[in-house]
C-alpha atoms as a PDB file:
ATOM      1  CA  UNK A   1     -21.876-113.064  -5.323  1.00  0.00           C
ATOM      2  CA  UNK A   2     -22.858-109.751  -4.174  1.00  0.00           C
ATOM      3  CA  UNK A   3     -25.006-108.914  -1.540  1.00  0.00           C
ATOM      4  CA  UNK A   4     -25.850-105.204  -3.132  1.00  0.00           C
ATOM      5  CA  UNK A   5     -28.835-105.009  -4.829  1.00  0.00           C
ATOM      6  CA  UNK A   6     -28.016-104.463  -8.760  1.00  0.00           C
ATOM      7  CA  UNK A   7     -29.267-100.580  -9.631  1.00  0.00           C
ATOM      8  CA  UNK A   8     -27.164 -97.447 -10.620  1.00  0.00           C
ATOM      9  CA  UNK A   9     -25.836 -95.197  -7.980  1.00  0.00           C
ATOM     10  CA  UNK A  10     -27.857 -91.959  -7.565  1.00  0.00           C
ATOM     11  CA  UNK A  11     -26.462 -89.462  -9.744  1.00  0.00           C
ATOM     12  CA  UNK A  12     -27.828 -86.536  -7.525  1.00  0.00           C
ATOM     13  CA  UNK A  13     -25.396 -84.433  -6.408  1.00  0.00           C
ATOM     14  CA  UNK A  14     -24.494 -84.474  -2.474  1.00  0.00           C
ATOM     15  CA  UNK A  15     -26.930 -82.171  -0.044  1.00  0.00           C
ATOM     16  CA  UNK A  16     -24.427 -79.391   1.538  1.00  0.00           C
ATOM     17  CA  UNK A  17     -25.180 -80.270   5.692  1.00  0.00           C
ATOM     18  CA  UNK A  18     -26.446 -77.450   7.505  1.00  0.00           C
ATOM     19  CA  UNK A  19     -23.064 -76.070   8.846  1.00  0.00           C
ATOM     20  CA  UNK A  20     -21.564 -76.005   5.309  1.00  0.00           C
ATOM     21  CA  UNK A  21     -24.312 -73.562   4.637  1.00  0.00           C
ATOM     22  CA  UNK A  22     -24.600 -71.401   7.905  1.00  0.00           C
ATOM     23  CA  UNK A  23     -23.067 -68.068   7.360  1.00  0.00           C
ATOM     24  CA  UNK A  24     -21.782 -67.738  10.957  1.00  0.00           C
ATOM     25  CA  UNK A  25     -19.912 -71.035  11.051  1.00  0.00           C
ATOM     26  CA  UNK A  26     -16.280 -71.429   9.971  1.00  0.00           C
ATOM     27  CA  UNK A  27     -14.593 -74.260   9.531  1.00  0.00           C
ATOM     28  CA  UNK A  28     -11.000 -72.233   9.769  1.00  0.00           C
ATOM     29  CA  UNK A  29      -9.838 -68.540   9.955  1.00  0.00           C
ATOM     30  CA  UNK A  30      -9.612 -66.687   7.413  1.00  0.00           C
ATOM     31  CA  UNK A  31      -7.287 -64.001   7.056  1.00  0.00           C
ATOM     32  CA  UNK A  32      -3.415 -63.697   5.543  1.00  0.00           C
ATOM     33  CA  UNK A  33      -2.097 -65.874   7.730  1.00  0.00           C
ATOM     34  CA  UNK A  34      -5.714 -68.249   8.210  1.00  0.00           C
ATOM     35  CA  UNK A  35      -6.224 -71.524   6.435  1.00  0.00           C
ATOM     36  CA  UNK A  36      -8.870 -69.554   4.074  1.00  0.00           C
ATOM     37  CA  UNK A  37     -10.944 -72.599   3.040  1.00  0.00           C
ATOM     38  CA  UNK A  38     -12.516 -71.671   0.226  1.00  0.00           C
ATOM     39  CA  UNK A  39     -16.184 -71.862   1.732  1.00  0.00           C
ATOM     40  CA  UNK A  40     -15.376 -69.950   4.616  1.00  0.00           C
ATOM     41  CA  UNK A  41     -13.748 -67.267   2.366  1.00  0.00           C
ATOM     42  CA  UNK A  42     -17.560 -67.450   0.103  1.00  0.00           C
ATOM     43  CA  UNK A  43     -19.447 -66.501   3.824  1.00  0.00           C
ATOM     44  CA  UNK A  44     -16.944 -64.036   4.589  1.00  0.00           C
ATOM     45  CA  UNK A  45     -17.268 -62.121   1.169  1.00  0.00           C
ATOM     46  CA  UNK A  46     -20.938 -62.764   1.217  1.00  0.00           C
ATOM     47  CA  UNK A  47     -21.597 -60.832   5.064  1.00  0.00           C
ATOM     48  CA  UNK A  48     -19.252 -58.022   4.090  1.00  0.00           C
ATOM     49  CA  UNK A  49     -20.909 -57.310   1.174  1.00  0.00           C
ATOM     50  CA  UNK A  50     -24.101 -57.244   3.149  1.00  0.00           C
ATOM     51  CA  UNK A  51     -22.633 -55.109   5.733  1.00  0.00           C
ATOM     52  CA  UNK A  52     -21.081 -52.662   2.910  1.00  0.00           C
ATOM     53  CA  UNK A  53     -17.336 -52.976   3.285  1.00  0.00           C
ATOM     54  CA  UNK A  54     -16.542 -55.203   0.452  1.00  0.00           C
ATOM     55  CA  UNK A  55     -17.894 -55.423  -3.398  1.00  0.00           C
ATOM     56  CA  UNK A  56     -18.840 -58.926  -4.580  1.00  0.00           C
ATOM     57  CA  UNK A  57     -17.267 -58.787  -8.024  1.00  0.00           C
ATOM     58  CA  UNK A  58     -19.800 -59.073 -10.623  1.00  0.00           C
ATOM     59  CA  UNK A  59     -22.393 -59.435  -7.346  1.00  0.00           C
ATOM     60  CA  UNK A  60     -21.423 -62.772  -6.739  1.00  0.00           C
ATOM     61  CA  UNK A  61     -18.579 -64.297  -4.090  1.00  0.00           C
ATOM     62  CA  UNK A  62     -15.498 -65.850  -5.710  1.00  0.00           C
ATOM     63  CA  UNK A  63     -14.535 -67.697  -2.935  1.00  0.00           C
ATOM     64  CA  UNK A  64     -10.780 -66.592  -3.552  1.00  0.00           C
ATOM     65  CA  UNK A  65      -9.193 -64.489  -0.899  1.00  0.00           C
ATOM     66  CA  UNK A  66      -6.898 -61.433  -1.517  1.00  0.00           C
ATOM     67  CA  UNK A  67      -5.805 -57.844  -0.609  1.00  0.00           C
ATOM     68  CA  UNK A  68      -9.259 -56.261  -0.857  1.00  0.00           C
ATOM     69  CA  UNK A  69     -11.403 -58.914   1.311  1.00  0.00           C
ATOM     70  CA  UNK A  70      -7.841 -58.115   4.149  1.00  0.00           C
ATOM     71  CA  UNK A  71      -8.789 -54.664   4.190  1.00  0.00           C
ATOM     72  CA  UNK A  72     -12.472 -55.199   4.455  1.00  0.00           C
ATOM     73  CA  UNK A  73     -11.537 -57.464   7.474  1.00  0.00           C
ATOM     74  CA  UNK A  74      -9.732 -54.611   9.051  1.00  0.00           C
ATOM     75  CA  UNK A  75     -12.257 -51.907   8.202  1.00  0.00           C
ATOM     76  CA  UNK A  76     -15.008 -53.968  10.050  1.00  0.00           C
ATOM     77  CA  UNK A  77     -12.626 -54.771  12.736  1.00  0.00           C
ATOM     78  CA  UNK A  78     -11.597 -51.113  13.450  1.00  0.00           C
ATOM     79  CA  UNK A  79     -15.259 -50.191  13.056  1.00  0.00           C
ATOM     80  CA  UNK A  80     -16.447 -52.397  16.008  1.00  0.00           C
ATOM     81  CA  UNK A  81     -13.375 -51.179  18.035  1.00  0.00           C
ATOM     82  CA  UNK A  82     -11.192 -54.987  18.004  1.00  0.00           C
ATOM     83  CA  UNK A  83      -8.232 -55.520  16.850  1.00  0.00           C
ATOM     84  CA  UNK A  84      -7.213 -54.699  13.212  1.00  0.00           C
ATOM     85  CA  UNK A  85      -5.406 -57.795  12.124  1.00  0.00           C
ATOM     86  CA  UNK A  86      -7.119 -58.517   9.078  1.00  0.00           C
ATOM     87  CA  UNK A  87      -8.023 -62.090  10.636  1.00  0.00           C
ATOM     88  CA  UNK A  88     -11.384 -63.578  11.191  1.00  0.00           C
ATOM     89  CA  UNK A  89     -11.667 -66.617  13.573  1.00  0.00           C
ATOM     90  CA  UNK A  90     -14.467 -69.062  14.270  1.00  0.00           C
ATOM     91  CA  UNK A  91     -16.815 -68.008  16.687  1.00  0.00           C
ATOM     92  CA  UNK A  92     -16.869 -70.981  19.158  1.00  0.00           C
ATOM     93  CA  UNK A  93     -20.365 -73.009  20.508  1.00  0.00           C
ATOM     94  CA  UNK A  94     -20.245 -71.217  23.810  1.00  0.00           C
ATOM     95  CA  UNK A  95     -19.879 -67.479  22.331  1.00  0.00           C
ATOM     96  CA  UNK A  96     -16.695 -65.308  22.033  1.00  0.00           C
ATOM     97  CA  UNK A  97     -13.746 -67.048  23.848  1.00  0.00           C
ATOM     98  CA  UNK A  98     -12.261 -65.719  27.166  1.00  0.00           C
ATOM     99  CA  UNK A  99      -8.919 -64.892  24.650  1.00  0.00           C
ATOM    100  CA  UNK A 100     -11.370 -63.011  21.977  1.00  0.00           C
ATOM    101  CA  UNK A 101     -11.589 -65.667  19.575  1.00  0.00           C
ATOM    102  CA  UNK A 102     -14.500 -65.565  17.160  1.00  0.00           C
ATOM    103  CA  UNK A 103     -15.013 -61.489  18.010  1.00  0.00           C
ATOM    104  CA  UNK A 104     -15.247 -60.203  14.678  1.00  0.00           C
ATOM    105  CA  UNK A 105     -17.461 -63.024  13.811  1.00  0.00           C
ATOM    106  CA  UNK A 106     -19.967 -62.072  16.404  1.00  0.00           C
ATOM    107  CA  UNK A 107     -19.659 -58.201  15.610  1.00  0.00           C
ATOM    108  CA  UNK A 108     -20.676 -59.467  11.946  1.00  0.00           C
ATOM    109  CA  UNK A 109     -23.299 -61.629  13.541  1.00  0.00           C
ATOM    110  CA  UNK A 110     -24.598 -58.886  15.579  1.00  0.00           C
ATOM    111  CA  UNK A 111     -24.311 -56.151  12.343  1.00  0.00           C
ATOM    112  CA  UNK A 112     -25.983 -58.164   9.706  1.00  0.00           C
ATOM    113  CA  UNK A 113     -27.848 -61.140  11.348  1.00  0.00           C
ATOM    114  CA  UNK A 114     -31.508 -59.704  11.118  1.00  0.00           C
ATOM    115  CA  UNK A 115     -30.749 -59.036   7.676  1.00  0.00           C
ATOM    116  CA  UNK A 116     -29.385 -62.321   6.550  1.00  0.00           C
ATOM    117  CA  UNK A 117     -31.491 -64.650   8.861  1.00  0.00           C
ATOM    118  CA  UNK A 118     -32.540 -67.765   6.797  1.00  0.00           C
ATOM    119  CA  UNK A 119     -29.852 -66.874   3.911  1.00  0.00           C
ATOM    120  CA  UNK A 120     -27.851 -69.969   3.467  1.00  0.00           C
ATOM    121  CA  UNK A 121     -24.110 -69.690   1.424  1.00  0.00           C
ATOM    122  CA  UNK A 122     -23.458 -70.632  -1.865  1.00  0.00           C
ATOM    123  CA  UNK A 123     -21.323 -73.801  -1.998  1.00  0.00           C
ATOM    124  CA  UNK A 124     -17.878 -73.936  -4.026  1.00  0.00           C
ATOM    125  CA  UNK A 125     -19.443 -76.115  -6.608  1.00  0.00           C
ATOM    126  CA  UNK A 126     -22.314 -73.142  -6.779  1.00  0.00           C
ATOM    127  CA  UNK A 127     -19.816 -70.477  -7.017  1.00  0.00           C
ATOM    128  CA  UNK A 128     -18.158 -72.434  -9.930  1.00  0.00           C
ATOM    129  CA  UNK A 129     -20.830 -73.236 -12.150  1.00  0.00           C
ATOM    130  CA  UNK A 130     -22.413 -69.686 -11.569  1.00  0.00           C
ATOM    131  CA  UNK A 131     -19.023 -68.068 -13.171  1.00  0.00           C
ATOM    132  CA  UNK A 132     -19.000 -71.118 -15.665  1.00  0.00           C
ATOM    133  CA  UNK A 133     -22.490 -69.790 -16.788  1.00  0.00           C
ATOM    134  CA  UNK A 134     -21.118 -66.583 -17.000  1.00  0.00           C
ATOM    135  CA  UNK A 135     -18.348 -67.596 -18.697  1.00  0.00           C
ATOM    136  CA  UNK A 136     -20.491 -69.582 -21.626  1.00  0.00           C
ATOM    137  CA  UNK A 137     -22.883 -66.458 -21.778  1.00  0.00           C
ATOM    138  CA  UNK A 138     -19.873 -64.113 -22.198  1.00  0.00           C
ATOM    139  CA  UNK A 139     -18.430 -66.405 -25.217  1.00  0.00           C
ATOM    140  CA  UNK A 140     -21.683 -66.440 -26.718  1.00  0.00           C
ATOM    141  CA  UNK A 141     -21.998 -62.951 -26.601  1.00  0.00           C
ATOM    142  CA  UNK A 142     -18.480 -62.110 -28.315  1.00  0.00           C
ATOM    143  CA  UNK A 143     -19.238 -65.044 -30.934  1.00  0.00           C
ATOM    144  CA  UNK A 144     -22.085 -63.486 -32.315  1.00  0.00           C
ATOM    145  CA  UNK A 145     -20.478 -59.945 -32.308  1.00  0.00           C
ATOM    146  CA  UNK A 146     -17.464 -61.283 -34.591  1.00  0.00           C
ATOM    147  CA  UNK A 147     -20.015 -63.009 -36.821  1.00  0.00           C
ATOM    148  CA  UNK A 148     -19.752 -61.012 -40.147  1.00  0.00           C
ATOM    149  CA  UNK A 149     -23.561 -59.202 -40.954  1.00  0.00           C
ATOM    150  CA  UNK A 150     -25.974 -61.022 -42.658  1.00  0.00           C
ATOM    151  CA  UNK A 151     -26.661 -59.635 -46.626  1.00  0.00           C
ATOM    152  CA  UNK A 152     -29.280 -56.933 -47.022  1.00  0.00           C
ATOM    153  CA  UNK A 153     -31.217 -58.318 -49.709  1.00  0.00           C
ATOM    154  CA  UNK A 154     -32.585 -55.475 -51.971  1.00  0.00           C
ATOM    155  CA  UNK A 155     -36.330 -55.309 -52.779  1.00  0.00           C
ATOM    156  CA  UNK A 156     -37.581 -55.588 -56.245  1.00  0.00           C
ATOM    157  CA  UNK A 157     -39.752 -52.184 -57.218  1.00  0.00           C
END
């Protein structure tokens, strides 16, 4: 005998908490050599697109790191005068460490905050079905350019 009442689970999915949305707030570093969770690397791509150093392909974040989100990294970093490693680090609670950690976040923070105040990240599961809808739209498209052209009927004079 159970002691659960006898309903369906909730089929809604999950509600992302707050710091899974935040812009500002890593989980791990990102970078060549960072962990590069795939929502950190979605707020990344997302900031330095705001800020102007990196193009969201097809205006939208992948959440996949590579070369070109490195150099963006370093561009911002050499901009604000820190050290160009390419390597972005979670900005601890109490501000930039003693050590510099969480710098480049806070230059970010200080460039673009204003701008993105209230704008919350796209989740993975966003990302995904955003490029899935893409995806289906694309096929779509091509589908009904291979179609063969309907016949011209001929009017009767």
């Amino acid at each position: 005998m159970s002691l659960l009442p006898d309903r369906a689970p909730s089929r809604r999915p999950p509600q992302p908490k707050r710091r899974d949305t935040d812009l500002f707030s890593l989980f791990g570093s990102v970078g060549p050599e960072g962990e590069n969770r795939r929502e950190d690397i979605i707020k990344v791509q997302t900031l330095l697109d705001c800020m102007g150093d990196y193009s969201l392909p097809h205006d939208f974040p992948t959440g996949w790191p590579g070369d070109g989100l490195w150099q963006a990294i370093r561009k911002l970093q050499k901009r604000n005068g820190l050290k160009a490693d390419g390597t972005i680090l979670p900005l601890p609670s109490g501000g930039v460490g003693a050590d510099g950690v969480g710098e480049t976040l806070a230059a970010m923070r200080d460039e673009v905050g204003d701008r993105v105040a209230g704008q919350r990240a796209y989740t993975p599961a966003e990302v995904d079905a955003h490029y899935e809808d893409e995806a289906r739209f694309r096929n779509t498209v091509a589908e009904e350019a291979a179609r063969p052209p309907a016949p011209r009927l001929r009017r009767r004079l």
